[in-house]
C-alpha atoms as a PDB file:
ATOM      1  CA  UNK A   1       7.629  24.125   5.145  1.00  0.00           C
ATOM      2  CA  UNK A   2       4.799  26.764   4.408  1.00  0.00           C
ATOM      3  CA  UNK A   3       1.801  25.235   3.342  1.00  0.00           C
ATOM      4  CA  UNK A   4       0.056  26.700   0.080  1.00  0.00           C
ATOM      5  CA  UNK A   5      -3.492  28.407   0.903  1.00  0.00           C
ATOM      6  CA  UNK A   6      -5.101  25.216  -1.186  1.00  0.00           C
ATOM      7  CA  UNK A   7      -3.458  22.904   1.619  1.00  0.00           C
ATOM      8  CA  UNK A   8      -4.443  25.129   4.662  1.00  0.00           C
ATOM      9  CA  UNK A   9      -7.985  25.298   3.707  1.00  0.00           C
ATOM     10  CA  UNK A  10      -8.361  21.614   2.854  1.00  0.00           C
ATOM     11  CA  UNK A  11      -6.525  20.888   6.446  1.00  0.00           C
ATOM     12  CA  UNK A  12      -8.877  22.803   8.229  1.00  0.00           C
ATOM     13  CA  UNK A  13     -12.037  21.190   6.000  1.00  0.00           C
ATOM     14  CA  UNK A  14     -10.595  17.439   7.079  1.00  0.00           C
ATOM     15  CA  UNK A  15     -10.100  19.197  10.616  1.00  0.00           C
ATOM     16  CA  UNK A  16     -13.966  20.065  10.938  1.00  0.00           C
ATOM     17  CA  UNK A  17     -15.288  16.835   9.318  1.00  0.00           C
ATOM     18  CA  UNK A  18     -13.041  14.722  11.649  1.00  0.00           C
ATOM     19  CA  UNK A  19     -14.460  16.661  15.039  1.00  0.00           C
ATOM     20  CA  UNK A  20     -17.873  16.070  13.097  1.00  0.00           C
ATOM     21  CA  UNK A  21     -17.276  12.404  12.803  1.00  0.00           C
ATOM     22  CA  UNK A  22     -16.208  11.826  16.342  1.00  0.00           C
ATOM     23  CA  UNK A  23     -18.766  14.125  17.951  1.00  0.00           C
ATOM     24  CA  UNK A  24     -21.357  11.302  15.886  1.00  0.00           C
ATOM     25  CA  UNK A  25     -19.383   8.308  17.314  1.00  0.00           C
ATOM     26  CA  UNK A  26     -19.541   9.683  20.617  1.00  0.00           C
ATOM     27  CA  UNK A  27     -22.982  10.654  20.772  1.00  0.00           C
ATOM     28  CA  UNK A  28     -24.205   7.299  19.250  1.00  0.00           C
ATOM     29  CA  UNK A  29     -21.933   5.464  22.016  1.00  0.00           C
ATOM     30  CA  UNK A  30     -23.593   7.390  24.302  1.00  0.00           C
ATOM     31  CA  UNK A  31     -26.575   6.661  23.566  1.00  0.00           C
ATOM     32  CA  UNK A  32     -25.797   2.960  23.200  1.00  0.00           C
ATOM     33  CA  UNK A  33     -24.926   3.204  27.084  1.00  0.00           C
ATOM     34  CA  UNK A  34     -21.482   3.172  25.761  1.00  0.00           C
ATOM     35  CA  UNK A  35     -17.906   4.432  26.409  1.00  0.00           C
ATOM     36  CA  UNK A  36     -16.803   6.547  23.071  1.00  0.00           C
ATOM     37  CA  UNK A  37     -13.304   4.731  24.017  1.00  0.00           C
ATOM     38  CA  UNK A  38     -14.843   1.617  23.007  1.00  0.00           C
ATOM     39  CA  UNK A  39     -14.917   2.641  19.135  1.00  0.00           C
ATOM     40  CA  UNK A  40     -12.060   3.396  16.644  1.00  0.00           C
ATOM     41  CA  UNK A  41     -12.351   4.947  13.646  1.00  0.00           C
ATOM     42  CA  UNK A  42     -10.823   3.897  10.232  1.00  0.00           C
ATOM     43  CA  UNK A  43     -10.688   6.941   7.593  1.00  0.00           C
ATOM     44  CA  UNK A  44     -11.258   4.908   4.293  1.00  0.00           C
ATOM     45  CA  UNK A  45      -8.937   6.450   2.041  1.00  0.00           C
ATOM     46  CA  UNK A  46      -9.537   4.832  -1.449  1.00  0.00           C
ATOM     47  CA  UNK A  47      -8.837   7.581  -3.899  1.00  0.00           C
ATOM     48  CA  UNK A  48      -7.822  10.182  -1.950  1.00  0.00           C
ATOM     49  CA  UNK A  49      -4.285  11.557  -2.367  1.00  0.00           C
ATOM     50  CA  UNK A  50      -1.269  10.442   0.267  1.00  0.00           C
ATOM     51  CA  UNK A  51      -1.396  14.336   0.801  1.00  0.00           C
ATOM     52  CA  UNK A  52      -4.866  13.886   2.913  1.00  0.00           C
ATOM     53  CA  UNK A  53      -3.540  10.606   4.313  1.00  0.00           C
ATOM     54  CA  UNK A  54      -0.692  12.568   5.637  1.00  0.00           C
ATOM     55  CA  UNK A  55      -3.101  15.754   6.944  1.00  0.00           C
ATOM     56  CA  UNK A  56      -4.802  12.796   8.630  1.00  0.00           C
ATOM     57  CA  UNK A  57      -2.108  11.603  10.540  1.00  0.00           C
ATOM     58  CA  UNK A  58      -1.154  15.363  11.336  1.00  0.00           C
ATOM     59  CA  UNK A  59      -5.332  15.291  13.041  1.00  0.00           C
ATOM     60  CA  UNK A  60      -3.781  12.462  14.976  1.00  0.00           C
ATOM     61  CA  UNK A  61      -5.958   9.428  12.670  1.00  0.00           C
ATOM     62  CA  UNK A  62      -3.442   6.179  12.067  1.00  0.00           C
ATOM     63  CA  UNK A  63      -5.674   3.987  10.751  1.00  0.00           C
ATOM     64  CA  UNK A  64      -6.506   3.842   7.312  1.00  0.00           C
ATOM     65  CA  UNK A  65      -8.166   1.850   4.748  1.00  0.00           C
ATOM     66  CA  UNK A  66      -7.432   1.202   1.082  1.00  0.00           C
ATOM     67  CA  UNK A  67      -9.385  -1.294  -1.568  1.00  0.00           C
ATOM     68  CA  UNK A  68      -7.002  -1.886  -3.947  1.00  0.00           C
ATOM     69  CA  UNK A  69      -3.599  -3.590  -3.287  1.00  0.00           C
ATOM     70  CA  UNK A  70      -2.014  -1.708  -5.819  1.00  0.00           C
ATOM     71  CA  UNK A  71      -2.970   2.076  -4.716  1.00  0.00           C
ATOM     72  CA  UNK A  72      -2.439   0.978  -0.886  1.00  0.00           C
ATOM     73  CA  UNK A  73       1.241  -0.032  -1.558  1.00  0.00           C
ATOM     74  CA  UNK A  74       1.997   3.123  -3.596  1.00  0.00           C
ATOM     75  CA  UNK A  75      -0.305   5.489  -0.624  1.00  0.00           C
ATOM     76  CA  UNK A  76       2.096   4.099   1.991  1.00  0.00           C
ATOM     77  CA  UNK A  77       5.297   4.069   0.388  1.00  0.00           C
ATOM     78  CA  UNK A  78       4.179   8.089  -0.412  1.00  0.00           C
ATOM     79  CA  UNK A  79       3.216   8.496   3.238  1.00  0.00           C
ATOM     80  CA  UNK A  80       6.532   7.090   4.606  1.00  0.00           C
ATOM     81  CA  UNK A  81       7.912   9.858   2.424  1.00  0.00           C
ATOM     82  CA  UNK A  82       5.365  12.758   3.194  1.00  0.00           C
ATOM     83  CA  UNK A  83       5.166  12.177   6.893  1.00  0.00           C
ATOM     84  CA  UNK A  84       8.328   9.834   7.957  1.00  0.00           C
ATOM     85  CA  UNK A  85       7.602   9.507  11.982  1.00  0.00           C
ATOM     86  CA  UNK A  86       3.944   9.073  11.533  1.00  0.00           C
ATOM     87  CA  UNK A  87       2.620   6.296  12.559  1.00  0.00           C
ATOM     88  CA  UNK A  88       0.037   4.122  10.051  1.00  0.00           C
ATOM     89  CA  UNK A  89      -1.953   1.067   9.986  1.00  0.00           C
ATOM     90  CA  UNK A  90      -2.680  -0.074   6.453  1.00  0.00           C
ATOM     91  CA  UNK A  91      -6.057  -2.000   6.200  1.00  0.00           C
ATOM     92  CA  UNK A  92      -7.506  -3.207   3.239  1.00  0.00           C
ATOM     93  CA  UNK A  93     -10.830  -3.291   3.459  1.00  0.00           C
ATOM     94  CA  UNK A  94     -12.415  -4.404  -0.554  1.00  0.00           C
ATOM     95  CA  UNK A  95     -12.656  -7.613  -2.175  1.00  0.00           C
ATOM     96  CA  UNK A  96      -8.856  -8.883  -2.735  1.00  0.00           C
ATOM     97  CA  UNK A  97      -7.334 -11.221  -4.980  1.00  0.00           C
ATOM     98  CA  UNK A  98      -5.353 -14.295  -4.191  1.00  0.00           C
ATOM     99  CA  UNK A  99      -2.692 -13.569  -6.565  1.00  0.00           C
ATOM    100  CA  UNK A 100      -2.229  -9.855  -4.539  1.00  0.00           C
ATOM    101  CA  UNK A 101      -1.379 -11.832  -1.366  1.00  0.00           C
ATOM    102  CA  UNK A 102       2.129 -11.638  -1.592  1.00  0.00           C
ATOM    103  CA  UNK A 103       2.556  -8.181  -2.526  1.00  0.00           C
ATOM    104  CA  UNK A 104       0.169  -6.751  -0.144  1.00  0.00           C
ATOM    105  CA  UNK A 105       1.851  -8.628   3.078  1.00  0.00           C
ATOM    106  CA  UNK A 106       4.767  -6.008   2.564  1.00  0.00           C
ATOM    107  CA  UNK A 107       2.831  -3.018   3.197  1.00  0.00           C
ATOM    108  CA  UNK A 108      -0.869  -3.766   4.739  1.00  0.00           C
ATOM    109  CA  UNK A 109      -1.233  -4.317   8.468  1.00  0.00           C
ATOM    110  CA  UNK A 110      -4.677  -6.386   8.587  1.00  0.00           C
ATOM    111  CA  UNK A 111      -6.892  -6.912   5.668  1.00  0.00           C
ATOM    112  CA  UNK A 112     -10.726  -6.739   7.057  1.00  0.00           C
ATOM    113  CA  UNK A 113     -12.390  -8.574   3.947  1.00  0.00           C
ATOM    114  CA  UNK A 114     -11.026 -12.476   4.534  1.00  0.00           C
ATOM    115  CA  UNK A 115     -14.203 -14.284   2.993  1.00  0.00           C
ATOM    116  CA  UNK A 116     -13.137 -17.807   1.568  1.00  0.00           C
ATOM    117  CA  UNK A 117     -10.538 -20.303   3.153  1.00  0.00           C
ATOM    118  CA  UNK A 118      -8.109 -20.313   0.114  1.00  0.00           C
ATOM    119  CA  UNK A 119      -7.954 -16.453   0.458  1.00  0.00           C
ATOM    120  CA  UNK A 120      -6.607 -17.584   4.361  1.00  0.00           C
ATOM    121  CA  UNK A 121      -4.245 -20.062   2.674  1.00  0.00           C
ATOM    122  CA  UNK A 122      -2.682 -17.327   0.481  1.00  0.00           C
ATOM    123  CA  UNK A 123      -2.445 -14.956   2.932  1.00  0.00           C
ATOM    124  CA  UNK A 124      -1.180 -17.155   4.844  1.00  0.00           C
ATOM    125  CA  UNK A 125       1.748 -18.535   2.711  1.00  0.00           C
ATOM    126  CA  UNK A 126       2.417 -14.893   1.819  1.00  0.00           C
ATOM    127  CA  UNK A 127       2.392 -13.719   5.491  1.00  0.00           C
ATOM    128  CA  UNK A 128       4.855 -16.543   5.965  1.00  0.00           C
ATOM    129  CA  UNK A 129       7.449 -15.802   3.086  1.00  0.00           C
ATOM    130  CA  UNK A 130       7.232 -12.482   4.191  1.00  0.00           C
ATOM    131  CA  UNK A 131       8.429 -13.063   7.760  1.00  0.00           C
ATOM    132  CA  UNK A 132      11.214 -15.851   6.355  1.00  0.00           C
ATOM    133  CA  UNK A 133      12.249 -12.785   4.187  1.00  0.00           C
ATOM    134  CA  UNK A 134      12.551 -10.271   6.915  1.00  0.00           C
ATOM    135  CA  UNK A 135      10.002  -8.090   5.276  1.00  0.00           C
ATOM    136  CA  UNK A 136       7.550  -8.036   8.373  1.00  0.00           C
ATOM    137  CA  UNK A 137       7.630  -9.880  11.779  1.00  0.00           C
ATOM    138  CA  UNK A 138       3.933  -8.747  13.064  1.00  0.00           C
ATOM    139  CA  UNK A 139       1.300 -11.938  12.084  1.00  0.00           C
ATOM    140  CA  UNK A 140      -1.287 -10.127   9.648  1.00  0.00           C
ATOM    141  CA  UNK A 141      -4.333  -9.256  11.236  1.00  0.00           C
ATOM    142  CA  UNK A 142      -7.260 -10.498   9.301  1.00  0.00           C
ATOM    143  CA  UNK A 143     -11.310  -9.908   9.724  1.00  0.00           C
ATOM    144  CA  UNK A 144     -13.393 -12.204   8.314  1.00  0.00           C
ATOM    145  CA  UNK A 145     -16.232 -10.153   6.068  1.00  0.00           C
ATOM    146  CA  UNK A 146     -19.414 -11.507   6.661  1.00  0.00           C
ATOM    147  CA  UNK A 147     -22.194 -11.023   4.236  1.00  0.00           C
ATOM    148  CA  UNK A 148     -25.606 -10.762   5.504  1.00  0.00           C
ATOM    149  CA  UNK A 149     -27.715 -11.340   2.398  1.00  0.00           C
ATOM    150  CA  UNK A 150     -25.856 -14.194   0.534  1.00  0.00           C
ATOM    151  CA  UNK A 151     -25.387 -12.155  -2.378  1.00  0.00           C
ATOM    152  CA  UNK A 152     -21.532 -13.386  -3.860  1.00  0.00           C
ATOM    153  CA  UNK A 153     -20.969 -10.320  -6.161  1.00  0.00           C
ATOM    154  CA  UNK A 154     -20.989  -8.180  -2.688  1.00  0.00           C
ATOM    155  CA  UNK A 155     -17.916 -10.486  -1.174  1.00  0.00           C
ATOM    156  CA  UNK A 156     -18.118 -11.312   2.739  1.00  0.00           C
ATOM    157  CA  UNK A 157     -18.896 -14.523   3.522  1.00  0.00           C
ATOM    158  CA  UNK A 158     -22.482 -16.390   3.751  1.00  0.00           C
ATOM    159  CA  UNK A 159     -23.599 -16.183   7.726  1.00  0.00           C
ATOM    160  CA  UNK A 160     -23.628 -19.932   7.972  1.00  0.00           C
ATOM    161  CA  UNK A 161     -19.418 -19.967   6.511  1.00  0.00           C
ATOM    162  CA  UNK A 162     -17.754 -17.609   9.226  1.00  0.00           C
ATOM    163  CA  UNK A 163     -17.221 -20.049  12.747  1.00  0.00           C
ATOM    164  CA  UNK A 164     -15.580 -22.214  10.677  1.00  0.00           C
ATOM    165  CA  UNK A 165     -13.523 -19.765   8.547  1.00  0.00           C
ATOM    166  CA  UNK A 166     -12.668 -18.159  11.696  1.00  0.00           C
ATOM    167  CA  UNK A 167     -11.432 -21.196  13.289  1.00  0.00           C
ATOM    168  CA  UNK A 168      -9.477 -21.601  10.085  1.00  0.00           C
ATOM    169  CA  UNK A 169      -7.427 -18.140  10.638  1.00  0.00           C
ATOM    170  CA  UNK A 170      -7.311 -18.699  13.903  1.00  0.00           C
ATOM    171  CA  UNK A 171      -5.371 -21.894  13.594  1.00  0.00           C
ATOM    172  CA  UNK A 172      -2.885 -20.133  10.926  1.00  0.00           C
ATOM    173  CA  UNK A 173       0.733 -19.590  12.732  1.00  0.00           C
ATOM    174  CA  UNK A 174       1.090 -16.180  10.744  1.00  0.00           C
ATOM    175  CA  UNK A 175      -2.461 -14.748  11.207  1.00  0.00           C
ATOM    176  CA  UNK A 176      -3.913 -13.280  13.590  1.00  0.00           C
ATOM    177  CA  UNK A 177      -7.749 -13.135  13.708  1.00  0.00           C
ATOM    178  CA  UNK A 178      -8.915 -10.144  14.967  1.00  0.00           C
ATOM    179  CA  UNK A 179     -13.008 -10.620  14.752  1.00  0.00           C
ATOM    180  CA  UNK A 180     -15.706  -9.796  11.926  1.00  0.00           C
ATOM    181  CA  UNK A 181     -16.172  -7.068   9.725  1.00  0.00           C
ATOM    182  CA  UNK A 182     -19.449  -6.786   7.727  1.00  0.00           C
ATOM    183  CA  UNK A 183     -21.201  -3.973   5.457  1.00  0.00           C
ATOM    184  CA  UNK A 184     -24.996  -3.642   5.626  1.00  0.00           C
ATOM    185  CA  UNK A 185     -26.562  -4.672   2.416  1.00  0.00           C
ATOM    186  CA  UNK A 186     -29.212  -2.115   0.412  1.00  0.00           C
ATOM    187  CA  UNK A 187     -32.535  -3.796   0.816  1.00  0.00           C
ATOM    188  CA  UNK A 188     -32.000  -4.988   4.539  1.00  0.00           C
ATOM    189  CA  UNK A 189     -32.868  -2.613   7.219  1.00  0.00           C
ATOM    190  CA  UNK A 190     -29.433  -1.832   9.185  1.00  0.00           C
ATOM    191  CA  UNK A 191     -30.398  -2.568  12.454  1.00  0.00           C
ATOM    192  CA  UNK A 192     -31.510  -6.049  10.766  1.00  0.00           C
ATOM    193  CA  UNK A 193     -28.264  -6.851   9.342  1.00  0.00           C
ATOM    194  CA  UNK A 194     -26.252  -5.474  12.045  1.00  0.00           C
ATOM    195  CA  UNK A 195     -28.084  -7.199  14.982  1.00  0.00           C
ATOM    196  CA  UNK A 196     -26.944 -10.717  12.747  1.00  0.00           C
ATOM    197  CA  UNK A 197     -23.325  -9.526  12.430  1.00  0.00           C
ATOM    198  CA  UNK A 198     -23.928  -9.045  16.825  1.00  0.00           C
ATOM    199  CA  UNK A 199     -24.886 -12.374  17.179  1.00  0.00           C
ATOM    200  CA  UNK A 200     -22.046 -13.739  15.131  1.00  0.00           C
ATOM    201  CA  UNK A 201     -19.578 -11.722  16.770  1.00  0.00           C
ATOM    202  CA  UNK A 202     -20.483 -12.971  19.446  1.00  0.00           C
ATOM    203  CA  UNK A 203     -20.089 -16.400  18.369  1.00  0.00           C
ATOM    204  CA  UNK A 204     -16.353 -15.987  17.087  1.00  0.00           C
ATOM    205  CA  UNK A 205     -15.575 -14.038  20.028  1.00  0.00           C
ATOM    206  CA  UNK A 206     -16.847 -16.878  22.322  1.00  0.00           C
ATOM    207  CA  UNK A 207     -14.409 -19.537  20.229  1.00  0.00           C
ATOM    208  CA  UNK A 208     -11.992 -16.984  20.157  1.00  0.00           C
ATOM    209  CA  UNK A 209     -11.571 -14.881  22.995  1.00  0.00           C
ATOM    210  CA  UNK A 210      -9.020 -12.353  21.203  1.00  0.00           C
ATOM    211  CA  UNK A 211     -11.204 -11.791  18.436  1.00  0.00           C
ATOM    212  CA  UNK A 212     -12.804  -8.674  19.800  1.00  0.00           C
ATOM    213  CA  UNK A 213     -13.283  -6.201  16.615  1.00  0.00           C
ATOM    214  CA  UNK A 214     -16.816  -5.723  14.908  1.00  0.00           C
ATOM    215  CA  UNK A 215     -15.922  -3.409  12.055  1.00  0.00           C
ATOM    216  CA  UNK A 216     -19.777  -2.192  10.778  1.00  0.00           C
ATOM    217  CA  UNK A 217     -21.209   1.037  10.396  1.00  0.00           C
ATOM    218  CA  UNK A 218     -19.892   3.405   7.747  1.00  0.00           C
ATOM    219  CA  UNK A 219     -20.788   7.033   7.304  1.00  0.00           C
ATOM    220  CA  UNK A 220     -24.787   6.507   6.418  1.00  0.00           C
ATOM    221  CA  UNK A 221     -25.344   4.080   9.133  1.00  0.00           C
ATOM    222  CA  UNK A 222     -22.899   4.578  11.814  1.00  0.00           C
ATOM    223  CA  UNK A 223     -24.999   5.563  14.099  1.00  0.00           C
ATOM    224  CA  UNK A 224     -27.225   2.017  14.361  1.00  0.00           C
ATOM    225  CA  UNK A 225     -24.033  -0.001  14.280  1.00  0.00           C
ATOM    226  CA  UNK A 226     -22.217   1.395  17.146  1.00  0.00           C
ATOM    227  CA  UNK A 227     -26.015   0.304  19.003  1.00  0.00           C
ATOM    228  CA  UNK A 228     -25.538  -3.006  17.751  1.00  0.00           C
ATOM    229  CA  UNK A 229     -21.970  -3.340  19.053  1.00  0.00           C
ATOM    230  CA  UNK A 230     -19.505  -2.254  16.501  1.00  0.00           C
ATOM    231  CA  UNK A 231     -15.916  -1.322  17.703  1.00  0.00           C
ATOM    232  CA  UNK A 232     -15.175   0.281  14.779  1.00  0.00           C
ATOM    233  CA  UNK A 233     -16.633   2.406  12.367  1.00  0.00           C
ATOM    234  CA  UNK A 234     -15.004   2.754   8.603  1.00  0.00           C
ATOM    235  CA  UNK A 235     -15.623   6.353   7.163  1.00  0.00           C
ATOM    236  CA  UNK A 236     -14.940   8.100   3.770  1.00  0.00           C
ATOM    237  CA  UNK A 237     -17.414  10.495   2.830  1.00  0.00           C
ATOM    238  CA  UNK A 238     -18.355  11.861   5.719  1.00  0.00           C
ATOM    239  CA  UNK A 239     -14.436  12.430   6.152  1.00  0.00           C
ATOM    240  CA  UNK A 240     -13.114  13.292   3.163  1.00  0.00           C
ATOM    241  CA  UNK A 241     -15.746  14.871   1.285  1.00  0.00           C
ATOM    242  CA  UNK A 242     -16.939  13.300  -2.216  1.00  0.00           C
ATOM    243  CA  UNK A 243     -15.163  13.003  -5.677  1.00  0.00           C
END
């Protein structure tokens, strides 16, 4: 199918900002004394069209993040239609609601923002209906959002919560914990808050061996969190462009 001049010039504009974003990951990894390798890359796609989701996946992205249950659910059942072989991994990556649990363990692959243990007891009842039902047979991988400054209204949970939340997922037979995600807060330097989500990485991962992701650094601050460790970075703007 010919594409219409709109969607060829808006392919080639998600083209050059994805080469831009991954010539920034690599650069800060190398400068890090890391491998690039070492660092994914989840396109945050909250309010952007299936049609970019789809462009993204023809770029050769297949992770994606969504805030809202709702919109996630309807951007993947639109991408199964759009792009049928692709291959995506639904995250949802903003504050989520218990009563969205069972909906969301349909679609969603992992949900990075896990910050209270009845959130883990929903998703995990949910994840478990859902398997009994033959609606998925993966565990859901969860991250549990740490939040540097304390501040509730931000979500993530307070520094001294996560071992023990993460030894809560971790002993939940239909979720799999897959490390920390955190998001640097405005009035802490980044290399400050990211050098505490480190050190409590490093925790979980020493509890946990398997938990190995640090999802930090979006597309202001990238940069500092891939020196302090992050294996994956979570990018919109920089991506996609602004609304």
């Amino acid at each position: 199918m010919t594409e219409s001049p709109d969607e060829e010039r808006r392919r080639a504009d998600l083209a050059d900002a994805l080469a831009a974003v991954h010539e920034r990951v690599a650069d800060a990894a190398r400068a890090a004394g890391r491998d690039p390798a070492e660092i994914g890359l989840l396109a945050v796609t909250k309010t952007w069209p299936a049609t970019d989701v789809a462009l993204l996946t023809d770029l050769g992205l297949a992770a994606f993040g969504e805030n809202k249950e709702q919109e996630g659910a309807a951007k993947a059942a639109e991408l199964a239609a759009l792009r049928p072989d692709a291959t995506a991994r639904w995250h949802v990556v903003g504050r989520l609601q218990r009563n969205k649990a069972r909906s969301l363990v349909r679609w969603a692959h992992a949900v990075d923002s896990v910050d209270s243990p009845r959130l883990v007891d929903a998703l995990e009842a949910a994840a478990g209906k859902a398997v009994d039902a033959g609606e998925r047979v993966d565990p859901l991988e969860v991250l549990v959002q740490i939040s540097v400054d304390g501040d509730p209204d931000r979500g993530g949970a307070p520094v001294d919560e996560v071992p023990a939340l993460a030894d809560r997922v971790a002993g939940c037979a239909h979720l799999h914990l897959g490390g920390v995600m955190a998001v640097a807060p405005q009035g802490i330097a980044p290399a400050e808050a990211f050098a505490t989500v480190w050190e409590l990485a490093q925790r979980v991962r020493a509890a946990h061996p398997r938990a190995t992701t640090l999802s930090a650094g979006m597309s202001g601050d990238l940069e500092t969190a891939v020196a302090y460790g992050s294996t994956c970075v979570r990018v919109g703007t920089a991506l996609l462009g602004r609304r």
